[in-house]
N, C-alpha and C. Protein backbone atom coordinates (compact mmCIF):
# COMPACT_ATOMS: atom_id res chain seq x y z
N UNK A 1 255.83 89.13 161.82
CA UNK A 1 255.28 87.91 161.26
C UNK A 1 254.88 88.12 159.80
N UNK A 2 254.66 89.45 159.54
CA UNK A 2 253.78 89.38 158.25
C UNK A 2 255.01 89.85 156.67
N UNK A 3 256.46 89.80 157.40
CA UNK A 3 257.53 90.08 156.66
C UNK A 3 258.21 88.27 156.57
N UNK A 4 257.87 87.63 157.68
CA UNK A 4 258.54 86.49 157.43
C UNK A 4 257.12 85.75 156.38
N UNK A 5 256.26 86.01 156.15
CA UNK A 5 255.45 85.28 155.61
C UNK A 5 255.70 85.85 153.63
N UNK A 6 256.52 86.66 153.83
CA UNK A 6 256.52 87.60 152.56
C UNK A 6 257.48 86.21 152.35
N UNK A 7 258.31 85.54 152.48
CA UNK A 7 259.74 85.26 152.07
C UNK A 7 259.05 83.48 152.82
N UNK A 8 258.79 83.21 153.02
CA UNK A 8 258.23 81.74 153.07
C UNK A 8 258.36 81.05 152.35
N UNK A 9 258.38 80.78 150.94
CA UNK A 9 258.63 80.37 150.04
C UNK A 9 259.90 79.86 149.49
N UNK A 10 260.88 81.02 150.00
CA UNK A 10 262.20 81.28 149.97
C UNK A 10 262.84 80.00 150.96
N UNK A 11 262.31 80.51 152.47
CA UNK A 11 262.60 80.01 153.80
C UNK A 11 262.35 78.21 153.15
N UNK A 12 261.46 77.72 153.08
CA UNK A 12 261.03 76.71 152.39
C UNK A 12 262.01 75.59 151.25
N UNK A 13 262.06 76.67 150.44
CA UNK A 13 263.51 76.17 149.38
C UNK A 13 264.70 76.25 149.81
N UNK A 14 264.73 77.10 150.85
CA UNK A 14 266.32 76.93 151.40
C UNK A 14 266.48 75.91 151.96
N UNK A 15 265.20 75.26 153.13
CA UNK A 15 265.34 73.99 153.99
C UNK A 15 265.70 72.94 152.81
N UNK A 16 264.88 73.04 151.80
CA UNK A 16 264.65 72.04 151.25
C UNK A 16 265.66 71.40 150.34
N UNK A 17 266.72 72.75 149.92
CA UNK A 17 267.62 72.52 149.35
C UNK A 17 268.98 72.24 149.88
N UNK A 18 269.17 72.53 151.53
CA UNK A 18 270.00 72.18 152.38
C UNK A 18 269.97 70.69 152.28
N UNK A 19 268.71 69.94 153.06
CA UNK A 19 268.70 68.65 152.57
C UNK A 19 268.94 67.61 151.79
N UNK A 20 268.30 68.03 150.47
CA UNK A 20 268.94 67.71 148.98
C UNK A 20 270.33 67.92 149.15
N UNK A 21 271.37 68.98 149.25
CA UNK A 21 272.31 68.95 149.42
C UNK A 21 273.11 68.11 150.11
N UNK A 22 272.46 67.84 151.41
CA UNK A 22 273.22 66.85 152.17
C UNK A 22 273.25 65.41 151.54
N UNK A 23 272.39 64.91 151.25
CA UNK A 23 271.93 63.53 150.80
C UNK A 23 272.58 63.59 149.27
N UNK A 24 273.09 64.18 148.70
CA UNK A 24 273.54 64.32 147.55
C UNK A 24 275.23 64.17 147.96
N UNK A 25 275.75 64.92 148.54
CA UNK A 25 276.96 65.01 149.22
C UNK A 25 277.56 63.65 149.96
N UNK A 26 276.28 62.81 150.63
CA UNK A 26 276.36 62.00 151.16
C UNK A 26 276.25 60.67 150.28
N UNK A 27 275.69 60.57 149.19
CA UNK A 27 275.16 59.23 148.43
C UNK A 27 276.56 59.80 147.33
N UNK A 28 276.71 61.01 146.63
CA UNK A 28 277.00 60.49 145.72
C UNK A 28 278.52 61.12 145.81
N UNK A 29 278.47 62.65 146.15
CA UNK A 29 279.71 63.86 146.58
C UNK A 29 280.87 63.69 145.43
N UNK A 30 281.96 63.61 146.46
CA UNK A 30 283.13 63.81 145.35
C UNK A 30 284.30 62.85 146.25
N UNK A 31 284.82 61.45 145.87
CA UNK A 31 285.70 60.35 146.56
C UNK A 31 286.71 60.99 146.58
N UNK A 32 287.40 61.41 145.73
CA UNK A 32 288.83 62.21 145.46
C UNK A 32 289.04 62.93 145.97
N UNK A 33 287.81 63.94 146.28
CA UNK A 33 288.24 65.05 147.46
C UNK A 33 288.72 66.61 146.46
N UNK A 34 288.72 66.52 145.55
CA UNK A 34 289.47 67.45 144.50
C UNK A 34 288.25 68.46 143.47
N UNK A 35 287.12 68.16 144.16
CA UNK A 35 285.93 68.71 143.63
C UNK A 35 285.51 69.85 144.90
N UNK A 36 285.56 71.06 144.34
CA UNK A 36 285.73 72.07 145.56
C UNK A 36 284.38 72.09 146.43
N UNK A 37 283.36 72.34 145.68
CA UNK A 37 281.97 72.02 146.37
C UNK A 37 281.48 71.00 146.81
N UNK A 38 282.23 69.69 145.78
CA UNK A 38 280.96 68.67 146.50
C UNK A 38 281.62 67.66 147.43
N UNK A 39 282.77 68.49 147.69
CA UNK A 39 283.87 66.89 148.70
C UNK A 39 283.46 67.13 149.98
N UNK A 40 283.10 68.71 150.44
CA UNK A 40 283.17 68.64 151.95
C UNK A 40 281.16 69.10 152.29
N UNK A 41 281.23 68.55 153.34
CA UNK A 41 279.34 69.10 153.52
C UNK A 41 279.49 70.76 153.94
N UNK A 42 280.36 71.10 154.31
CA UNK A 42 280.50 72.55 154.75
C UNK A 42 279.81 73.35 153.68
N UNK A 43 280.86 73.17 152.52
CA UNK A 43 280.52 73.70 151.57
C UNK A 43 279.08 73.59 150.46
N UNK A 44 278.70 72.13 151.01
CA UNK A 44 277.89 71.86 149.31
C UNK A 44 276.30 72.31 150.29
N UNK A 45 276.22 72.04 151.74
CA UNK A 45 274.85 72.18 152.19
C UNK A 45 274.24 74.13 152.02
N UNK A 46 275.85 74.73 151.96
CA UNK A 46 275.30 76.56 152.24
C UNK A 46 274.68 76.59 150.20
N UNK A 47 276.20 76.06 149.43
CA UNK A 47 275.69 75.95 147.96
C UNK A 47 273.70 75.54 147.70
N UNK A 48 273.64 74.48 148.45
CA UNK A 48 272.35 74.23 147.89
C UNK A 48 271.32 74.75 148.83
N UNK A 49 271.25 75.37 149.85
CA UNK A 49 270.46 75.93 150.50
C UNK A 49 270.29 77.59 149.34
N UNK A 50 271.77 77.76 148.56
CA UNK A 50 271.60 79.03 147.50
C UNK A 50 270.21 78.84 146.43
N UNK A 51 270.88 77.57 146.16
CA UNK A 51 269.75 77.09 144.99
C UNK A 51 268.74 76.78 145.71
N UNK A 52 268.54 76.30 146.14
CA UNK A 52 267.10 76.36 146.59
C UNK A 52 266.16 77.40 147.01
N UNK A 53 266.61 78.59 147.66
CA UNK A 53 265.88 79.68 147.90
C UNK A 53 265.38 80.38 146.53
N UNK A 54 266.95 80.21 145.55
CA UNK A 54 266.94 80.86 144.32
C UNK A 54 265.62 80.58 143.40
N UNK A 55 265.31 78.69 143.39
CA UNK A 55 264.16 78.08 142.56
C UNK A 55 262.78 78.46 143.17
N UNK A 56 262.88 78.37 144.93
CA UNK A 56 261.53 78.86 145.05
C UNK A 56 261.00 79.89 145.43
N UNK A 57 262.23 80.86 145.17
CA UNK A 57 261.46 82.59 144.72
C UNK A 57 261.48 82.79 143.56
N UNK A 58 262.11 81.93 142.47
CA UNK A 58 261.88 82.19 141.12
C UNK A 58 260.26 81.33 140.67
N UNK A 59 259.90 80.32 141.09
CA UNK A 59 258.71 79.81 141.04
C UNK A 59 257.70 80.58 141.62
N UNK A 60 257.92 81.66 142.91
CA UNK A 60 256.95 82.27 143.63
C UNK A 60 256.39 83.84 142.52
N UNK A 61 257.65 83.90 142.18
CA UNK A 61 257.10 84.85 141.52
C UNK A 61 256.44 85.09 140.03
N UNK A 62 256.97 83.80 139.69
CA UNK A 62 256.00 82.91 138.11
C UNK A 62 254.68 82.66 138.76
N UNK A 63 254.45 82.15 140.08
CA UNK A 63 253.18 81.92 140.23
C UNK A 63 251.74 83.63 140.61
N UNK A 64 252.95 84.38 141.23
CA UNK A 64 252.02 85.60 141.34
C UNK A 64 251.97 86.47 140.01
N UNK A 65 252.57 86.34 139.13
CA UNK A 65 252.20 86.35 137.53
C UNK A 65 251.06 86.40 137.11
N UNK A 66 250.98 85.06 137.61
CA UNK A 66 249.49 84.44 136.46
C UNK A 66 248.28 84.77 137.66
């Protein structure tokens, strides 16, 4: 428990960026189909679950900084 609480933050931005991903994919994506990431959800929900872990361990660790 006290290793998953290390990475919470992470866990957090990944959900959060899966989501975003989907709803992004879904409202706006790619019609043509010829846009490698954003035509299929396969692809764009693992992409933004990347970014998202990426922003909120890069924010976690700006915040244990200060």
């Amino acid at each position: 428990m006290k290793r998953l609480s290390n990475y919470k933050w992470g866990i957090l931005g990944a959900l959060a960026g899966a989501v975003i991903a989907f709803f992004y994919w879904k409202e706006i994506g790619c019609v043509s189909g010829t846009c490698p990431i954003k035509s299929n959800w396969q692809t764009m929900i693992p992409y933004g679950m990347l970014m998202g872990y990426l922003v909120a361990d890069l924010a976690a660790s700006f915040s244990k900084q200060t």
